[in-house]
C-alpha atoms as a PDB file:
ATOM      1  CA  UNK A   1      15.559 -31.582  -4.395  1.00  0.00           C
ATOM      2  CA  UNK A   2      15.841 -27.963  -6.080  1.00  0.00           C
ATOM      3  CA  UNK A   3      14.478 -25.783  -3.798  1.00  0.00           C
ATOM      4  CA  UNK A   4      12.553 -22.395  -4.411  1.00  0.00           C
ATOM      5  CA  UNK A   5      12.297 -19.188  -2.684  1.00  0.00           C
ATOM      6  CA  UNK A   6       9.371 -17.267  -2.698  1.00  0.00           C
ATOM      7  CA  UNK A   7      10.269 -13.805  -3.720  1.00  0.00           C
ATOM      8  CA  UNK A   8       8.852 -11.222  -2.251  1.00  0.00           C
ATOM      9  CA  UNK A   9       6.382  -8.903  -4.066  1.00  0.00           C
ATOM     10  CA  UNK A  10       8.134  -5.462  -4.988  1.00  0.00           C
ATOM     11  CA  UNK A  11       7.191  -2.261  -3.670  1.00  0.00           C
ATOM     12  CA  UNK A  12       4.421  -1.209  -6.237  1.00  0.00           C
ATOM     13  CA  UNK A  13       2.745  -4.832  -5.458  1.00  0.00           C
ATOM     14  CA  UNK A  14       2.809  -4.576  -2.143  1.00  0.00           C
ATOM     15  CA  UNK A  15       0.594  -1.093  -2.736  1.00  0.00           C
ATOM     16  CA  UNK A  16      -1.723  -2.949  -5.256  1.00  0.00           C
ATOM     17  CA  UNK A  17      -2.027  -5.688  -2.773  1.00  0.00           C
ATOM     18  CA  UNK A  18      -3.159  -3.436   0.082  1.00  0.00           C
ATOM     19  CA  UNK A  19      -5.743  -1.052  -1.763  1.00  0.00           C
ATOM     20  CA  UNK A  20      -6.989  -4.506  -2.666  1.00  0.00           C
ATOM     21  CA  UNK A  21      -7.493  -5.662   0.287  1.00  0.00           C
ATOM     22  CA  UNK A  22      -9.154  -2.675   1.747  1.00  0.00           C
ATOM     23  CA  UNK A  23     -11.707  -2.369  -1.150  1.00  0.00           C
ATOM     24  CA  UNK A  24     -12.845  -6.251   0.051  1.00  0.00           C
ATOM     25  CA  UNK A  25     -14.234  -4.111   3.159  1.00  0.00           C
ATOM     26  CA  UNK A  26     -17.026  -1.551   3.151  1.00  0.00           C
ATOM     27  CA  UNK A  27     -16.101   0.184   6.028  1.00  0.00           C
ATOM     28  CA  UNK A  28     -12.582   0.489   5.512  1.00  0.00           C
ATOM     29  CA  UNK A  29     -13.109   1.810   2.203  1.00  0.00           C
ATOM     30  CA  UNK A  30     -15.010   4.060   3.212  1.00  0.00           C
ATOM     31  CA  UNK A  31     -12.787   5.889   6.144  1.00  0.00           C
ATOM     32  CA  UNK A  32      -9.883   5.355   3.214  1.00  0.00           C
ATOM     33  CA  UNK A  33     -12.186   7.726   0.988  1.00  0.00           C
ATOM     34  CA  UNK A  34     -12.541  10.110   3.792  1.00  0.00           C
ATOM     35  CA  UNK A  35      -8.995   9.986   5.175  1.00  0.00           C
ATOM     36  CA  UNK A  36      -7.435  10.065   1.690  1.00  0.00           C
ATOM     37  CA  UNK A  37      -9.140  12.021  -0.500  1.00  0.00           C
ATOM     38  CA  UNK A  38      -8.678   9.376  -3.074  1.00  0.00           C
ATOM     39  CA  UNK A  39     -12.037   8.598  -4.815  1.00  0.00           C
ATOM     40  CA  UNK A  40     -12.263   5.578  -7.049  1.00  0.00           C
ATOM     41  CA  UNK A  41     -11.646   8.154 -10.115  1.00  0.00           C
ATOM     42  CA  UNK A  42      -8.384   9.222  -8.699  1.00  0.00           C
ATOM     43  CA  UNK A  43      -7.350   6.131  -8.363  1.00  0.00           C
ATOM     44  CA  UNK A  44      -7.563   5.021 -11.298  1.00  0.00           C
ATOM     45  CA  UNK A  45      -5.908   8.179 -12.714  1.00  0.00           C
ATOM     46  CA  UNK A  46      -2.911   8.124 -10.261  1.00  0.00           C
ATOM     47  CA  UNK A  47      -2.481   4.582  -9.430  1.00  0.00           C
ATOM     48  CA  UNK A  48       0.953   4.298 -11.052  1.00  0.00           C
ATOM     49  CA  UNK A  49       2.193   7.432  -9.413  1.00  0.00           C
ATOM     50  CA  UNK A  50       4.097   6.936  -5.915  1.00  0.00           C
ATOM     51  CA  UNK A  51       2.787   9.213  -4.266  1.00  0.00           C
ATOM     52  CA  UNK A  52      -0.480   7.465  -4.678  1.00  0.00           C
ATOM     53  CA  UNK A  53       0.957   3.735  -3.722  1.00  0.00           C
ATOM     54  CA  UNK A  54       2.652   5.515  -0.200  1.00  0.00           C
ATOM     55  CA  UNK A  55      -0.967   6.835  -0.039  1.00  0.00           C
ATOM     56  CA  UNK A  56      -2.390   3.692  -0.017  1.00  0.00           C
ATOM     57  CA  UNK A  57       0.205   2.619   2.457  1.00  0.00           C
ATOM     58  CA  UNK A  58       0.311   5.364   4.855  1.00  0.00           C
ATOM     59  CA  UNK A  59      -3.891   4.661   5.332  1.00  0.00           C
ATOM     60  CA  UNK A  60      -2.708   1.178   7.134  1.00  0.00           C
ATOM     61  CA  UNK A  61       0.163   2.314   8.277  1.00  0.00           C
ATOM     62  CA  UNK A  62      -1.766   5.277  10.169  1.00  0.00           C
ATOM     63  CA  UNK A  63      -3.569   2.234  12.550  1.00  0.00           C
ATOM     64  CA  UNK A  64      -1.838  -0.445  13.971  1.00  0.00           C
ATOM     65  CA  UNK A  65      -5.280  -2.311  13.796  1.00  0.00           C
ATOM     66  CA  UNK A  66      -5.115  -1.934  10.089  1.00  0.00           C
ATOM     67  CA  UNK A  67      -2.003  -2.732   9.428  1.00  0.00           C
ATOM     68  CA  UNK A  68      -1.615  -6.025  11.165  1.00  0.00           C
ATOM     69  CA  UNK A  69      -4.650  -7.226   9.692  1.00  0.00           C
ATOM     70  CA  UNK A  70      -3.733  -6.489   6.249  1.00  0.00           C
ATOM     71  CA  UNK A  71      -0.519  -8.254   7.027  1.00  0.00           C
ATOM     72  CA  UNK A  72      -2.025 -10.640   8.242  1.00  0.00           C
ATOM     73  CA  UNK A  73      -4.550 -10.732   5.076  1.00  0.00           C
ATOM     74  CA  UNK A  74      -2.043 -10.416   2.432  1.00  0.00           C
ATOM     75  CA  UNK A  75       0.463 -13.400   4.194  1.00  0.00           C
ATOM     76  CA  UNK A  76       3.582  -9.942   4.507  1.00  0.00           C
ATOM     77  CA  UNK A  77       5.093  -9.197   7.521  1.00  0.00           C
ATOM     78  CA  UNK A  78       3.845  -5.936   8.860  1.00  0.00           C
ATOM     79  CA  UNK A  79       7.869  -3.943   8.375  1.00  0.00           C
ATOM     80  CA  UNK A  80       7.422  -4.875   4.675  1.00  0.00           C
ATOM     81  CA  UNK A  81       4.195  -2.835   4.095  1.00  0.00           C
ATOM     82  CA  UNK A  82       6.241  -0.420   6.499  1.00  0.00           C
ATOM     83  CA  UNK A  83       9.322  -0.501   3.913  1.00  0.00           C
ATOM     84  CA  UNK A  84       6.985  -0.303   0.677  1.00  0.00           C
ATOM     85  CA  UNK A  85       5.713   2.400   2.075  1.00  0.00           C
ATOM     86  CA  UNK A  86       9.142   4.409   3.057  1.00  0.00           C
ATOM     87  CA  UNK A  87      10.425   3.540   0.049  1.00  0.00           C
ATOM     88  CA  UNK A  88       7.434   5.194  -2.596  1.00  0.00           C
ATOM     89  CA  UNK A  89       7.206   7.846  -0.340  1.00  0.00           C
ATOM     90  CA  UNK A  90      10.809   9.078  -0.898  1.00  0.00           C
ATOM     91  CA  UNK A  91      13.040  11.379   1.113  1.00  0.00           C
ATOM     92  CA  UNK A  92      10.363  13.908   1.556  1.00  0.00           C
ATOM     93  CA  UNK A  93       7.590  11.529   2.267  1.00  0.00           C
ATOM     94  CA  UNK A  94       5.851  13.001  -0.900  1.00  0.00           C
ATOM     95  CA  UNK A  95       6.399   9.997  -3.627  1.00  0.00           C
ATOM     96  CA  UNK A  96       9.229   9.603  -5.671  1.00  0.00           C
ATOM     97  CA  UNK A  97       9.158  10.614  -9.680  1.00  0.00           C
ATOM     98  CA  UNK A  98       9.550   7.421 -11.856  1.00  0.00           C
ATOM     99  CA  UNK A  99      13.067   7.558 -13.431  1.00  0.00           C
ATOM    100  CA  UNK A 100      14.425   9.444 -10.248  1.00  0.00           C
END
């Protein structure tokens, strides 16, 4: 029996995944409005950026609450959101340039 691994998504999925999952809630995407600054405008303009995606990932990495739940929601452990986010933010926490 050939058997498969389930790859795990990449660090710009993981991102997509999680602003997904809090625009399924009303409240939540509200306080990530308020919190982030992000608008659905910018997102849409800046969505590919990094800096953006650690964004997205720093809002449910911020609560504890959050971040287990979308963990929970999205079937990740909680350390990969955790390592999505470390890794788009980059050294200086500020998003990494594509290419760099």
């Amino acid at each position: 029996m050939i058997s498969r691994e389930t790859a795990e998504p990449d660090d710009f999925t993981v991102a997509l995944m999680a602003l997904s999952w809090i625009l399924q809630d009303e409240v939540l995407t509200d306080r990530f409005i308020a919190l982030t600054g992000l608008f659905p405008d910018d997102l849409r303009g800046s969505l590919a950026e990094p800096a953006t995606q650690s964004a997205i990932l720093d809002f449910l990495v911020a609560n504890d609450g959050d971040l287990l739940a979308a963990a929970d929601g999205l079937a990740l452990k909680p350390e990969r959101i955790v390592a999505a986010r470390d890794a788009l933010a980059g050294p200086d926490g500020r998003g990494q340039e594509w290419g760099a």
